[in-house]
PDB file of N, CA and C in Angstrom:
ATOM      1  N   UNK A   1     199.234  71.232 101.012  1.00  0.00           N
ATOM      2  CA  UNK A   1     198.993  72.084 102.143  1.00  0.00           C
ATOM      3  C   UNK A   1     198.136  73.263 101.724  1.00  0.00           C
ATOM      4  N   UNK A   2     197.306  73.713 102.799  1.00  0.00           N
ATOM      5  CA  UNK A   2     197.057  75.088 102.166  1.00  0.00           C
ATOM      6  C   UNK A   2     197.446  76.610 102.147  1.00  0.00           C
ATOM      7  N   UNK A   3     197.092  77.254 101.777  1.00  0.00           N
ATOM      8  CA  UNK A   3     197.694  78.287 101.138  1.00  0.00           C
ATOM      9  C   UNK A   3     196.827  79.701 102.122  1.00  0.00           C
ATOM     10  N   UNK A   4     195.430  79.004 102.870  1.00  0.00           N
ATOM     11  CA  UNK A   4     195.397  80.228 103.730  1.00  0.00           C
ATOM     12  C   UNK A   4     196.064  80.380 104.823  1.00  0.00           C
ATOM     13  N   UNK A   5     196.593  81.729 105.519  1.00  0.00           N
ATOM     14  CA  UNK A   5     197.550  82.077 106.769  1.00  0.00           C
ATOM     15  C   UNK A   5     196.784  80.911 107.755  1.00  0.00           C
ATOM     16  N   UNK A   6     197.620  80.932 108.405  1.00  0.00           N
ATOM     17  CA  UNK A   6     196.846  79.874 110.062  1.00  0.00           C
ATOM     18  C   UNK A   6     196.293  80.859 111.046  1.00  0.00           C
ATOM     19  N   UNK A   7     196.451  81.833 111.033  1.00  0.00           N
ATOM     20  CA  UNK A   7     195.505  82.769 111.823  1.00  0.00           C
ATOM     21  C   UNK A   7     194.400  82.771 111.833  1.00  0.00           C
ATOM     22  N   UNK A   8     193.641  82.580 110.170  1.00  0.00           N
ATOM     23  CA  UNK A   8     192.416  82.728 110.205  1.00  0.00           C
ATOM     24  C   UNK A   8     191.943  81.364 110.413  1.00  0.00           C
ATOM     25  N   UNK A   9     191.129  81.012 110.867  1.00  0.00           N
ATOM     26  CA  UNK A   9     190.037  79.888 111.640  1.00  0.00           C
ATOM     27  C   UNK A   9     189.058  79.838 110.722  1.00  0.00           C
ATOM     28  N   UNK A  10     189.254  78.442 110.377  1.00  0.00           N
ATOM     29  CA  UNK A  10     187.809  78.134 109.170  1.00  0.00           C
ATOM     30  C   UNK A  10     187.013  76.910 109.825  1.00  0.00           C
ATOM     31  N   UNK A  11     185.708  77.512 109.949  1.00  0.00           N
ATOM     32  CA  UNK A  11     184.655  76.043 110.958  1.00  0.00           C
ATOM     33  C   UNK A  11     184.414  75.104 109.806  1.00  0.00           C
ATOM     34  N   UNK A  12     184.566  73.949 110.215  1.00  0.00           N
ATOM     35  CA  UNK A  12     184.176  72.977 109.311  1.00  0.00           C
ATOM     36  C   UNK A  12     182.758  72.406 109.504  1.00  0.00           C
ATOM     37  N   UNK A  13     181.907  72.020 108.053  1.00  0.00           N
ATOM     38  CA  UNK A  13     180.299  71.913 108.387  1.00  0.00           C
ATOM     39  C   UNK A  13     180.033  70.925 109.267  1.00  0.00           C
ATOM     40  N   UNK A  14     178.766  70.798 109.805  1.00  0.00           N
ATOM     41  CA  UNK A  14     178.587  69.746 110.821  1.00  0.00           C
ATOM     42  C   UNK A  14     178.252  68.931 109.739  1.00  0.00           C
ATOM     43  N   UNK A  15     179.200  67.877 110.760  1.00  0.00           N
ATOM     44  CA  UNK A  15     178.917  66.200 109.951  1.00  0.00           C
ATOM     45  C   UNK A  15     177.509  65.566 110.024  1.00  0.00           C
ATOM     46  N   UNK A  16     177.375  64.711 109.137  1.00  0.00           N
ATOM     47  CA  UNK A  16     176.279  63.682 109.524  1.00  0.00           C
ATOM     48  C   UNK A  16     175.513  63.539 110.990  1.00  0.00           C
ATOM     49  N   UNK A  17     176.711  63.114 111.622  1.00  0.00           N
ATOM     50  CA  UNK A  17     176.060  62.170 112.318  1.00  0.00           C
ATOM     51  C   UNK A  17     175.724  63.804 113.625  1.00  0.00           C
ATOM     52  N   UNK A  18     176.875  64.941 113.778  1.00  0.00           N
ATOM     53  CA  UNK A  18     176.107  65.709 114.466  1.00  0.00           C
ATOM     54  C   UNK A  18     174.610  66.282 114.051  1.00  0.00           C
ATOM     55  N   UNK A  19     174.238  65.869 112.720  1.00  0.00           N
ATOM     56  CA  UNK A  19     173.250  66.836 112.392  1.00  0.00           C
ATOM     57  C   UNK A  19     172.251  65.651 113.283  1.00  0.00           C
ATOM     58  N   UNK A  20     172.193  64.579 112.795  1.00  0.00           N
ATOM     59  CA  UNK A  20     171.365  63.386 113.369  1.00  0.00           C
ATOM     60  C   UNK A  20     171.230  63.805 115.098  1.00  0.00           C
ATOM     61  N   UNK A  21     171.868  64.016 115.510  1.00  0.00           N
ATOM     62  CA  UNK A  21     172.039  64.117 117.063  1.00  0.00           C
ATOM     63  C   UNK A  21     171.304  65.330 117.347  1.00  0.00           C
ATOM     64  N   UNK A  22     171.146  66.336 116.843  1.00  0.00           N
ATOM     65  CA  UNK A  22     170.572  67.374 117.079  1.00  0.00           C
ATOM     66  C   UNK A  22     168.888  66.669 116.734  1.00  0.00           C
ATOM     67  N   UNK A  23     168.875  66.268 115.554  1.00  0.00           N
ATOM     68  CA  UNK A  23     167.462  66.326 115.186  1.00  0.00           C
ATOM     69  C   UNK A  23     166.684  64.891 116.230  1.00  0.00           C
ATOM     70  N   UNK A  24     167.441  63.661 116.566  1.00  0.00           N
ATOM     71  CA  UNK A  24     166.904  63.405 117.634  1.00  0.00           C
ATOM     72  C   UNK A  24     166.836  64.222 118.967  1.00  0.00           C
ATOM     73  N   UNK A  25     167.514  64.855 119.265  1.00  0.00           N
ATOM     74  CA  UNK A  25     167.148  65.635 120.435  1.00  0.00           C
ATOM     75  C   UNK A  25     165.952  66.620 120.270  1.00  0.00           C
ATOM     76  N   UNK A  26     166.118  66.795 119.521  1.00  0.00           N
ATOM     77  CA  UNK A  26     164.329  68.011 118.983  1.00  0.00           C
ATOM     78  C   UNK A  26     163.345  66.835 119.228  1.00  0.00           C
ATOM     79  N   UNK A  27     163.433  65.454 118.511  1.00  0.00           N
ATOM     80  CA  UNK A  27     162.224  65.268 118.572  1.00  0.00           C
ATOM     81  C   UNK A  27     161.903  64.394 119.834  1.00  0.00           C
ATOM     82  N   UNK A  28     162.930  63.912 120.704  1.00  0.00           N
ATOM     83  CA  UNK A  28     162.838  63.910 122.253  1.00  0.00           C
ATOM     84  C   UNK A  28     162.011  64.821 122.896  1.00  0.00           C
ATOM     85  N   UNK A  29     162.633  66.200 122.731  1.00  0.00           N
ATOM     86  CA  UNK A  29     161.781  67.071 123.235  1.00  0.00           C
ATOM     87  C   UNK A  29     160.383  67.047 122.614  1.00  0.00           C
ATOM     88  N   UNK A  30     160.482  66.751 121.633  1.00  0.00           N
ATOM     89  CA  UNK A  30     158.452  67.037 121.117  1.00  0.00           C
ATOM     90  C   UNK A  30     157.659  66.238 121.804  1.00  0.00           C
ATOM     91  N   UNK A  31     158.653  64.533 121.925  1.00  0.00           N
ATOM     92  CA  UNK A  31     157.962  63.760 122.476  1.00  0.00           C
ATOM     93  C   UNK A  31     157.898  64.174 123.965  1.00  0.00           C
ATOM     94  N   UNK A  32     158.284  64.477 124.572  1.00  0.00           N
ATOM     95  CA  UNK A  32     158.447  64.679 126.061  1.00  0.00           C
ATOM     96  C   UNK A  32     157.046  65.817 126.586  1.00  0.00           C
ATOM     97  N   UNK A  33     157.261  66.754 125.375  1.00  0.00           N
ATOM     98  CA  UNK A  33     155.868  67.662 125.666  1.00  0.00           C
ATOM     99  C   UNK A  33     154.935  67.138 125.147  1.00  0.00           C
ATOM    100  N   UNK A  34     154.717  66.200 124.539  1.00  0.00           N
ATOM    101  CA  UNK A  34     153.356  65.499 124.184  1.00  0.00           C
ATOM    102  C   UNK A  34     153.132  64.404 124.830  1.00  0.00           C
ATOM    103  N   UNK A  35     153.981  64.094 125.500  1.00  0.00           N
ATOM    104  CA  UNK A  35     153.432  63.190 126.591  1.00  0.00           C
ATOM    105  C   UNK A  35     152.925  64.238 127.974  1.00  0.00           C
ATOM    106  N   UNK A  36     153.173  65.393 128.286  1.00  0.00           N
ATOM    107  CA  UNK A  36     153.093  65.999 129.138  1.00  0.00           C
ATOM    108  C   UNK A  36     151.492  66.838 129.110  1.00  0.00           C
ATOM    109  N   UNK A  37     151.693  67.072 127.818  1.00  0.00           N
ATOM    110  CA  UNK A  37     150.016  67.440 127.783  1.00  0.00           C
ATOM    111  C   UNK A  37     148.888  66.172 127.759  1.00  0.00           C
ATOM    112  N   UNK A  38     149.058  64.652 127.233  1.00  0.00           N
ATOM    113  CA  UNK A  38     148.372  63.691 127.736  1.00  0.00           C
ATOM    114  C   UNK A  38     148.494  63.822 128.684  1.00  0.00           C
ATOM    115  N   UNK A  39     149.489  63.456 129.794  1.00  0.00           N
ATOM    116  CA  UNK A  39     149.507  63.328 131.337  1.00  0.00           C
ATOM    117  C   UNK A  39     148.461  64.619 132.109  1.00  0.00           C
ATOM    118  N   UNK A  40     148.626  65.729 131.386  1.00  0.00           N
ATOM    119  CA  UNK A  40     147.616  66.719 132.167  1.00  0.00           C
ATOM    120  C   UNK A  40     145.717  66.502 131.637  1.00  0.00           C
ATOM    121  N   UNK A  41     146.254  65.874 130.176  1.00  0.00           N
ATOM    122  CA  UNK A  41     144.624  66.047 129.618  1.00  0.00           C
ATOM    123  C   UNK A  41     143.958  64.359 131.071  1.00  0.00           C
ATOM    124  N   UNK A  42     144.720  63.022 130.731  1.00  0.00           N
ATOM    125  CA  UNK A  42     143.885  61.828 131.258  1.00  0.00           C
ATOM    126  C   UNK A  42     144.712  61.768 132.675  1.00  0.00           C
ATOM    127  N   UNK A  43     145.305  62.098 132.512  1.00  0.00           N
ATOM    128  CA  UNK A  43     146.322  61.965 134.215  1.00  0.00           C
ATOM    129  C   UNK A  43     145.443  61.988 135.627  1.00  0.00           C
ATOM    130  N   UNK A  44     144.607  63.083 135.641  1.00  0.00           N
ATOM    131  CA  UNK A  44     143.923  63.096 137.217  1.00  0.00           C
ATOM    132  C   UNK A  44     142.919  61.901 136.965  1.00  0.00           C
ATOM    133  N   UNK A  45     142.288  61.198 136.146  1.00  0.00           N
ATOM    134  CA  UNK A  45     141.479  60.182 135.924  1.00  0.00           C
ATOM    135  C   UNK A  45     142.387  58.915 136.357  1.00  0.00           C
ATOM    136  N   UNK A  46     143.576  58.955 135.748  1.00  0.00           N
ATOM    137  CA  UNK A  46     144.179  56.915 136.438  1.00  0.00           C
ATOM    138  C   UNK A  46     144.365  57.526 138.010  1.00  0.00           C
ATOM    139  N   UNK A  47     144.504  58.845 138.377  1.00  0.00           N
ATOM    140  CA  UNK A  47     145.922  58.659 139.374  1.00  0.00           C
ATOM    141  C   UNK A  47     144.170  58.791 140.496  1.00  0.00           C
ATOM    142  N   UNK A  48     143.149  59.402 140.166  1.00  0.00           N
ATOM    143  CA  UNK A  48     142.367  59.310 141.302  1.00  0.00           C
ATOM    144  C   UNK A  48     141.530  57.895 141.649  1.00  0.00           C
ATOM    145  N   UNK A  49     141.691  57.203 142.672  1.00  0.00           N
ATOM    146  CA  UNK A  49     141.390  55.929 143.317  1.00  0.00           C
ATOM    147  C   UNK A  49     140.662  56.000 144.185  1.00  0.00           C
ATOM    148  N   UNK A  50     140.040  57.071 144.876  1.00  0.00           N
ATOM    149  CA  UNK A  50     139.268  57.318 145.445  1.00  0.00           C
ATOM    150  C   UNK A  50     137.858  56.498 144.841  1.00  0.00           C
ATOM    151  N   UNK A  51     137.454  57.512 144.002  1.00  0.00           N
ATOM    152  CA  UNK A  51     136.243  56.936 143.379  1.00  0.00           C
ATOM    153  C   UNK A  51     136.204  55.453 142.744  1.00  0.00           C
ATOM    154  N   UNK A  52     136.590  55.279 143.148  1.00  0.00           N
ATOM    155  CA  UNK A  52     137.184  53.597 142.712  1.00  0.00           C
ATOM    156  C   UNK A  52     136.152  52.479 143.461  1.00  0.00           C
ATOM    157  N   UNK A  53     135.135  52.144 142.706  1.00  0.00           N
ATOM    158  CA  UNK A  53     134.300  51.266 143.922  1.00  0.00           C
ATOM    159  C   UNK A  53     134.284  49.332 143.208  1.00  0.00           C
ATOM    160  N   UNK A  54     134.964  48.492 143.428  1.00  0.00           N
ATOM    161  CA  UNK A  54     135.311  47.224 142.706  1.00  0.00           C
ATOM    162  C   UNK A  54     133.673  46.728 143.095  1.00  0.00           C
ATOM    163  N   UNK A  55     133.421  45.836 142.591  1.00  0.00           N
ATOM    164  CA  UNK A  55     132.294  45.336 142.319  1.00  0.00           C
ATOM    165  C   UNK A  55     132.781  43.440 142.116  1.00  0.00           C
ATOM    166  N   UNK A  56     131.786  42.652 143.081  1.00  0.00           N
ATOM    167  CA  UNK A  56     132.479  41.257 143.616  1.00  0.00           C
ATOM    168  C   UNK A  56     131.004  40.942 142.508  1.00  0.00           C
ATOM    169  N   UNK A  57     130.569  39.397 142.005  1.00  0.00           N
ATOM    170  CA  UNK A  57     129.931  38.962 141.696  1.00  0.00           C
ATOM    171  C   UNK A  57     130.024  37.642 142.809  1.00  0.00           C
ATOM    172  N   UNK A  58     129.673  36.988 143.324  1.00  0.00           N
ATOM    173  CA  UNK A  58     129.374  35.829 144.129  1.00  0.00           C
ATOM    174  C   UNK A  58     128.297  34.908 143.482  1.00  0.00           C
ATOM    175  N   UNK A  59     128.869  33.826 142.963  1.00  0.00           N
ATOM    176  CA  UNK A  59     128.359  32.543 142.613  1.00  0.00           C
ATOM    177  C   UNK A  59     128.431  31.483 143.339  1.00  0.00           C
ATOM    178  N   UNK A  60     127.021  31.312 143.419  1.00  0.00           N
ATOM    179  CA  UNK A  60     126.954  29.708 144.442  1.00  0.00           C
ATOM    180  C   UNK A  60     127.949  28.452 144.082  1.00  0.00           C
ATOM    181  N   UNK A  61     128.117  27.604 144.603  1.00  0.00           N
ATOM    182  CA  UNK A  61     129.257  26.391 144.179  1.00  0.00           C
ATOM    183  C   UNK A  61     127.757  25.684 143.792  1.00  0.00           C
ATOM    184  N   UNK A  62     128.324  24.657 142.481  1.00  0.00           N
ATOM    185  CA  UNK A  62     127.611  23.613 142.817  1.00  0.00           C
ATOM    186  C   UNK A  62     128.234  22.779 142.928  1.00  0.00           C
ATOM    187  N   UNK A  63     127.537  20.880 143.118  1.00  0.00           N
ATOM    188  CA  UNK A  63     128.357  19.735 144.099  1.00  0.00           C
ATOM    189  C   UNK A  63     129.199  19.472 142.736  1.00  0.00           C
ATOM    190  N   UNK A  64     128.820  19.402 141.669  1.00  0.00           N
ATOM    191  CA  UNK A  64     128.927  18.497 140.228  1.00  0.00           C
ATOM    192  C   UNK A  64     130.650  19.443 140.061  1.00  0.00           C
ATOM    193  N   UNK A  65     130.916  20.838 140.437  1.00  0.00           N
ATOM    194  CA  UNK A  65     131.855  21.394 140.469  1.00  0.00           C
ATOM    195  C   UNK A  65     132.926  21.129 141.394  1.00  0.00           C
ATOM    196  N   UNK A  66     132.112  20.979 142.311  1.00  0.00           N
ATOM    197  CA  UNK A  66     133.537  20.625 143.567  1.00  0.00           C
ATOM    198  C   UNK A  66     133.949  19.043 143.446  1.00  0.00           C
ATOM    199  N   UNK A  67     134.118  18.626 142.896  1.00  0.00           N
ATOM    200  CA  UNK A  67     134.183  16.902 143.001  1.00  0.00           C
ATOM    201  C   UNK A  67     135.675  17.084 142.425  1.00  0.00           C
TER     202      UNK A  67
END
């Protein structure tokens, strides 16, 4: 048993696996803001469709094809 009073409160170090949990959550967040500055740098380019003009090529049939 030990020998300090029970009054005083001793924190025990963070374990493993909390340290792991923290340091994925940091780098969640890094990822989350680096996807956020792509989305602002190429973002108005996919999302505008406006300027969007498709372009058809039309090829004649020939007979030797349709058979």
């Amino acid at each position: 048993m030990s020998t300090l009073p029970s009054s005083e409160k001793r924190r025990q170090p963070p374990s493993v696996y909390t340290v792991m949990l923290l340091l994925s959550m940091l780098f969640m967040l890094i990822a989350v803001i680096a996807m956020w500055i792509e989305l602002r740098r190429w973002g108005d380019d996919l999302w505008n469709t406006r300027s969007a003009n498709p372009t058809v090529m039309v090829m004649p049939a020939d007979d030797v094809h349709l058979l």
